[in-house]
N, C-alpha and C. Protein backbone atom coordinates (compact mmCIF):
# COMPACT_ATOMS: atom_id res chain seq x y z
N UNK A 1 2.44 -14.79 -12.30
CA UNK A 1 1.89 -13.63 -11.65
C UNK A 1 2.55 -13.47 -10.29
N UNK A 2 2.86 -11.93 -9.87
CA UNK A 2 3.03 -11.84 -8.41
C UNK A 2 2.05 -10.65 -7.81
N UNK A 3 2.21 -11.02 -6.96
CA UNK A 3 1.60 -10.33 -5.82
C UNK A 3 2.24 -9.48 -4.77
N UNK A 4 2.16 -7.96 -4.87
CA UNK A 4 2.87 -7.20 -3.50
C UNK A 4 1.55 -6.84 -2.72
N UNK A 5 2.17 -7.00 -1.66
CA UNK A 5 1.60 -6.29 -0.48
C UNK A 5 2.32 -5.50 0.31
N UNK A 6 1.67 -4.50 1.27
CA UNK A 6 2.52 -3.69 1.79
C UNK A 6 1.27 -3.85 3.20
N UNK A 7 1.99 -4.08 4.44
CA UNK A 7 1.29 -4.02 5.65
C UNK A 7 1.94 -2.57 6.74
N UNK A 8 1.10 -2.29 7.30
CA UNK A 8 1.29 -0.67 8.15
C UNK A 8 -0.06 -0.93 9.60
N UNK A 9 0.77 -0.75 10.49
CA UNK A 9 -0.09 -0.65 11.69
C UNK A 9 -0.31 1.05 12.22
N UNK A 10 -1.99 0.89 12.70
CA UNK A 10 -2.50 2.24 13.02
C UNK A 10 -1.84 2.88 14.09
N UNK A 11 -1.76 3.79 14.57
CA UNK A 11 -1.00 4.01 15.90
C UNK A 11 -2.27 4.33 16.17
N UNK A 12 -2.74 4.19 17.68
CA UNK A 12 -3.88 4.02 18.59
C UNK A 12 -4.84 5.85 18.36
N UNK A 13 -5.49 6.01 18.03
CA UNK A 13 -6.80 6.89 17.76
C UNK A 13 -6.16 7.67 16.58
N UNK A 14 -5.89 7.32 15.50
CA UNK A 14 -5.75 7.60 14.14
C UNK A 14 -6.32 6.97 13.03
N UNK A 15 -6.95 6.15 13.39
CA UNK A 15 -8.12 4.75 12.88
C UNK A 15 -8.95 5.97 11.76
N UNK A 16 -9.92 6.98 12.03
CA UNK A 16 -10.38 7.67 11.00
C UNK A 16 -9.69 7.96 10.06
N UNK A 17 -8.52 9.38 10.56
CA UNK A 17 -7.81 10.16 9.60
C UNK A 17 -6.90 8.86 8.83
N UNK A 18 -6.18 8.27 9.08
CA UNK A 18 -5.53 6.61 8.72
C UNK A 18 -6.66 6.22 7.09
N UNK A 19 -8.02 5.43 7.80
CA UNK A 19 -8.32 4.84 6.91
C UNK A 19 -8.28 6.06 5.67
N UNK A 20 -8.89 7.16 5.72
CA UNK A 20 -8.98 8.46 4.75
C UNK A 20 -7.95 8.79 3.90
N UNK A 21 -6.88 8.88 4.43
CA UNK A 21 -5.77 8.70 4.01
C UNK A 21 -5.14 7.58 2.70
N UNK A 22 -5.79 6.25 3.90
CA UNK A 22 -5.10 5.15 2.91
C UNK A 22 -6.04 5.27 1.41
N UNK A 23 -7.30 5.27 1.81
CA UNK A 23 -8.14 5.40 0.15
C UNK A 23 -7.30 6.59 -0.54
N UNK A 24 -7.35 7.46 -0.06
CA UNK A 24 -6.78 8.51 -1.02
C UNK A 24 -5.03 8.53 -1.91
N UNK A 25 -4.52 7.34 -1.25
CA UNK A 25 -3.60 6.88 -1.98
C UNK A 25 -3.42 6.09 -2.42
N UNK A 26 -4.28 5.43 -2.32
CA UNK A 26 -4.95 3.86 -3.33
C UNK A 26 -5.56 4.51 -4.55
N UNK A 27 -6.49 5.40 -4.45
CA UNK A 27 -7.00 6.36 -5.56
C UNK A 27 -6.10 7.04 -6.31
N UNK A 28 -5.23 7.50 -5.55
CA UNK A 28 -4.27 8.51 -6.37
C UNK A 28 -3.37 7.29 -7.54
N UNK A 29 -3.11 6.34 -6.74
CA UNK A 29 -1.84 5.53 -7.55
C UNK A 29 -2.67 4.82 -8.62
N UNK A 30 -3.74 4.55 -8.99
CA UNK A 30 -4.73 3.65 -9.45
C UNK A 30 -5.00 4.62 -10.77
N UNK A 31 -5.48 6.00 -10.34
CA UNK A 31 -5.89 6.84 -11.71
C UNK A 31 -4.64 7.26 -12.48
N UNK A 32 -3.10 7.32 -11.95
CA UNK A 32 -2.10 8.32 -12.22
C UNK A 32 -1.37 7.23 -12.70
N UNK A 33 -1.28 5.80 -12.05
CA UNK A 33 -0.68 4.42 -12.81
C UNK A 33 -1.43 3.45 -13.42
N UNK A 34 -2.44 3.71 -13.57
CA UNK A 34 -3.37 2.75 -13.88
C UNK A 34 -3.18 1.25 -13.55
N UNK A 35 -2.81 1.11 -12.19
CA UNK A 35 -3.33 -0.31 -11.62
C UNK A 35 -4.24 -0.31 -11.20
N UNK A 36 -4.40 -1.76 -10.49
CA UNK A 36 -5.77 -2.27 -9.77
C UNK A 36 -4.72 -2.42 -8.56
N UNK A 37 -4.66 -1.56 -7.38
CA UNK A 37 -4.02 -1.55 -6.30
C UNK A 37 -5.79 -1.41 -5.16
N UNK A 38 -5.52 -2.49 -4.19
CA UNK A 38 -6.79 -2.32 -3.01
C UNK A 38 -6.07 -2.13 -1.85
N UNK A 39 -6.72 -1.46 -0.97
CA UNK A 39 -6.30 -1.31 0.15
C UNK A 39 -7.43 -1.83 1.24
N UNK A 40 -7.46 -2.36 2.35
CA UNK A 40 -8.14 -3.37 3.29
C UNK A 40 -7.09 -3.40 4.57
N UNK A 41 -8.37 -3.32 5.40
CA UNK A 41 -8.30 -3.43 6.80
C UNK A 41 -8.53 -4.37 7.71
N UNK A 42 -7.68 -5.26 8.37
CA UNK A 42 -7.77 -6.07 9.22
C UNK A 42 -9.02 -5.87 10.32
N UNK A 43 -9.85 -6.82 10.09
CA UNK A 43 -11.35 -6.92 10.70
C UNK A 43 -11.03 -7.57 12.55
N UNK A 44 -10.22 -8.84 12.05
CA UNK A 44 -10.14 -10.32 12.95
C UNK A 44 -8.39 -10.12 13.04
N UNK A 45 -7.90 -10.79 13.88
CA UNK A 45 -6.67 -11.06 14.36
C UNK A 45 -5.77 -8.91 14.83
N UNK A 46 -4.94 -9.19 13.91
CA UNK A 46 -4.01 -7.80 13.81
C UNK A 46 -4.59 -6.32 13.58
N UNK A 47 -6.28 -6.30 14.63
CA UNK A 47 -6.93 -4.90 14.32
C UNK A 47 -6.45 -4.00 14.24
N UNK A 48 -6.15 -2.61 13.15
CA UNK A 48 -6.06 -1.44 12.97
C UNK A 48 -4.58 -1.70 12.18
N UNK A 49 -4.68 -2.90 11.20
CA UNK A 49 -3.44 -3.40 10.26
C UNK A 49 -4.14 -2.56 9.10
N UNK A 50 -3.61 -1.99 8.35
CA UNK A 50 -3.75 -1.60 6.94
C UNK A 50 -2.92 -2.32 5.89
N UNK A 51 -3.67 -2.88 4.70
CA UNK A 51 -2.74 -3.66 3.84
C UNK A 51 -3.24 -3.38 2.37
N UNK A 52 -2.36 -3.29 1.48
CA UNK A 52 -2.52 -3.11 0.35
C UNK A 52 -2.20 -4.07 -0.83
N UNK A 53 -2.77 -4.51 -1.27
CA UNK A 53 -2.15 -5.59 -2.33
C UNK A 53 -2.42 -4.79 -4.04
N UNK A 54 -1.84 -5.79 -4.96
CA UNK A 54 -1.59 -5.27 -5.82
C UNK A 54 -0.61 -6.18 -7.06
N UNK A 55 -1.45 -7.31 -8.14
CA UNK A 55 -1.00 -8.13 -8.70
C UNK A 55 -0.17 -7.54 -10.36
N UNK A 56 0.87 -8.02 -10.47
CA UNK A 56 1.48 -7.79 -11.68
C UNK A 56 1.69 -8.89 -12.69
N UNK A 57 2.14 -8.73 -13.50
CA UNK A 57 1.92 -9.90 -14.48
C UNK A 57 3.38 -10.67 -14.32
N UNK A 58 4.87 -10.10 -14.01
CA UNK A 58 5.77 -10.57 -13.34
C UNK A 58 6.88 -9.70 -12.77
N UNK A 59 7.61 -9.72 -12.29
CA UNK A 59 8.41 -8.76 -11.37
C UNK A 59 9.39 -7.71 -12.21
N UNK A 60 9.56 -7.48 -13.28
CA UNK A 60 9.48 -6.79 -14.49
C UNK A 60 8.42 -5.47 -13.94
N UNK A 61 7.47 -5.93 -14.00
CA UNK A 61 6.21 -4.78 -13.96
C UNK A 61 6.02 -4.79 -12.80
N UNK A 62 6.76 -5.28 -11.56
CA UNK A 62 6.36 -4.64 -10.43
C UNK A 62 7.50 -3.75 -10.10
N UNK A 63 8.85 -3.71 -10.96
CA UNK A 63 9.49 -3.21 -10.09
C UNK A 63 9.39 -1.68 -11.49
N UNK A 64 8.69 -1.63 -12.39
CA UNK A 64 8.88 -0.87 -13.04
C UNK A 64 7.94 0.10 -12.02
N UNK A 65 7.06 0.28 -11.80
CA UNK A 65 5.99 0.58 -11.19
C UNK A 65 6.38 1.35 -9.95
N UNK A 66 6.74 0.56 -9.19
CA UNK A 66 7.85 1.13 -8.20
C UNK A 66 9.14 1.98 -8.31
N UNK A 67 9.83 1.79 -9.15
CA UNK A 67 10.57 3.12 -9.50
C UNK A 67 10.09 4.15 -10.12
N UNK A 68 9.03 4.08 -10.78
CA UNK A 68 8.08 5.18 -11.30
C UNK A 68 7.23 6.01 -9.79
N UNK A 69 7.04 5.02 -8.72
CA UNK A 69 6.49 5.68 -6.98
C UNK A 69 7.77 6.31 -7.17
N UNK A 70 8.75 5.78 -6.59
CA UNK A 70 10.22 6.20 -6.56
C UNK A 70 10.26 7.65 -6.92
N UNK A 71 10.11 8.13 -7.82
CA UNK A 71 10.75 9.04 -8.76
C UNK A 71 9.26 10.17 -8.79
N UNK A 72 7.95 9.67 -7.96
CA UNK A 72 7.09 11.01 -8.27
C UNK A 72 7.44 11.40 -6.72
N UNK A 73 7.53 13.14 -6.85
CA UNK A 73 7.18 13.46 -6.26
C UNK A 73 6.00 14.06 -5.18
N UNK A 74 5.10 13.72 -5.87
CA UNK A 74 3.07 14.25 -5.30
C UNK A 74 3.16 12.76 -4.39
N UNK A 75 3.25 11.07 -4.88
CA UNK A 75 2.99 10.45 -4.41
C UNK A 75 3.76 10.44 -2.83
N UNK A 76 5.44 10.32 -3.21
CA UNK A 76 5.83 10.99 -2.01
C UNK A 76 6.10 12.11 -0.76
N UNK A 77 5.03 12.56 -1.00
CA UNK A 77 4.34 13.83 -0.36
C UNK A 77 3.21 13.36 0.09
N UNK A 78 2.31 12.22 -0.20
CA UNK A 78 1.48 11.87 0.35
C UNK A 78 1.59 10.55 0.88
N UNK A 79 2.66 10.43 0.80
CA UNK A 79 2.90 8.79 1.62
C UNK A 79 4.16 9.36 2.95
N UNK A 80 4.07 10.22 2.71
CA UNK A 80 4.97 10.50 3.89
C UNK A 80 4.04 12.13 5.51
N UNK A 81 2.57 12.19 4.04
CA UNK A 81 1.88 12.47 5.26
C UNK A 81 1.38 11.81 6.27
N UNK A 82 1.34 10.59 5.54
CA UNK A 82 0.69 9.37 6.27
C UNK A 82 1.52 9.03 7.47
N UNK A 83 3.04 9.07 7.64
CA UNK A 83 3.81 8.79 8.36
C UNK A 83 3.22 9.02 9.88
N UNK A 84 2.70 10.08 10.28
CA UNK A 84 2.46 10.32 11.36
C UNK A 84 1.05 9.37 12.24
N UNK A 85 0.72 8.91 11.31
CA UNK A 85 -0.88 8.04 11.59
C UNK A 85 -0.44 6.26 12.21
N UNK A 86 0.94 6.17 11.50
CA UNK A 86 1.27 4.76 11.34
C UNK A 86 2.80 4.83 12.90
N UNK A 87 2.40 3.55 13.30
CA UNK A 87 3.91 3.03 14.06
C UNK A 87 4.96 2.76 13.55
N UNK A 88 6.01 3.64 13.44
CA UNK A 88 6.96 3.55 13.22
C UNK A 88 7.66 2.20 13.07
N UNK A 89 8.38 1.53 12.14
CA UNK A 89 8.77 0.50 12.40
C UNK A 89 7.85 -1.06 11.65
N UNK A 90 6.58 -0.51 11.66
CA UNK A 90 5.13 -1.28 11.16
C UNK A 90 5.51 -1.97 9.77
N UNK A 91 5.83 -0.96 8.87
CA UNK A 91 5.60 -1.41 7.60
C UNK A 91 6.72 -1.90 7.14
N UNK A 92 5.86 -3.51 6.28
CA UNK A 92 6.22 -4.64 6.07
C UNK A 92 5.70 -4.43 4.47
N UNK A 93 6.51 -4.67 3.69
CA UNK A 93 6.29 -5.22 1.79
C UNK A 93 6.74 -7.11 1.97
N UNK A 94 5.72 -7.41 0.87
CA UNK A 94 6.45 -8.43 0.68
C UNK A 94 5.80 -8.99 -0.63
N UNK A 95 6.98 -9.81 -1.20
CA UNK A 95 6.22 -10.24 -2.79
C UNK A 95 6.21 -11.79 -3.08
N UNK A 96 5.04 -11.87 -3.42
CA UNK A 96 4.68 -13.10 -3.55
C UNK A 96 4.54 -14.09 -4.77
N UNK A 97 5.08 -15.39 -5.03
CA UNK A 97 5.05 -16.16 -6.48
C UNK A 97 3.51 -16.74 -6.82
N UNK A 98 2.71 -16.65 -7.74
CA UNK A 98 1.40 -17.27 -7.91
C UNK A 98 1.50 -18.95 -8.25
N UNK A 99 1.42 -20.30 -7.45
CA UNK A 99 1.94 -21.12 -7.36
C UNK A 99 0.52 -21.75 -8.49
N UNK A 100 -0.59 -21.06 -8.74
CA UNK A 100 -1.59 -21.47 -9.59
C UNK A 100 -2.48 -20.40 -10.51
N UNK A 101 -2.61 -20.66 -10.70
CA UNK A 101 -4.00 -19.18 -11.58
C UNK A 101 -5.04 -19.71 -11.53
């Protein structure tokens, strides 16, 4: 199994429209790809971090998934409204090996 995540920092009083945002593209990718993609907010340490995770069965199906984002256009129309909410520079992916189940 792996694990992606994708991390994005708030830019300072965008914290509402931000979180609104992020559900609505956690929702969108979830009904239209049928994953289990969550999105969560840093409580403690890195406040106003947005992070998304999202487990595949192996990197096969994560990267299929991703060229399928790649290639819609609605999703990238709404990940690039988001642009303006987030610090430039912020967002971090990274993929992870499941060392147990």
């Amino acid at each position: 199994m792996v694990r992606w995540t994708r991390s994005a920092r708030i830019k300072y009083g965008n914290y509402v429209q931000t979180v609104q945002w992020a559900k609505e593209i956690t929702e969108f990718v979830n009904k239209k790809y049928k994953i289990q993609l969550s999105v969560y907010m840093d409580s403690f340490g890195e406040y106003g971090t947005i992070r998304w995770f999202c487990d595949y069965t192996d990197l096969a199906a994560l990267e299929k998934v991703g060229s399928q984002l790649l290639a819609d256009k609605e999703y990238l129309q709404k990940v690039n409204k988001g642009a303006e909410f987030l610090i430039p520079g912020s967002v971090l992916d990274t993929v992870m090996r499941a060392l147990a189940v």
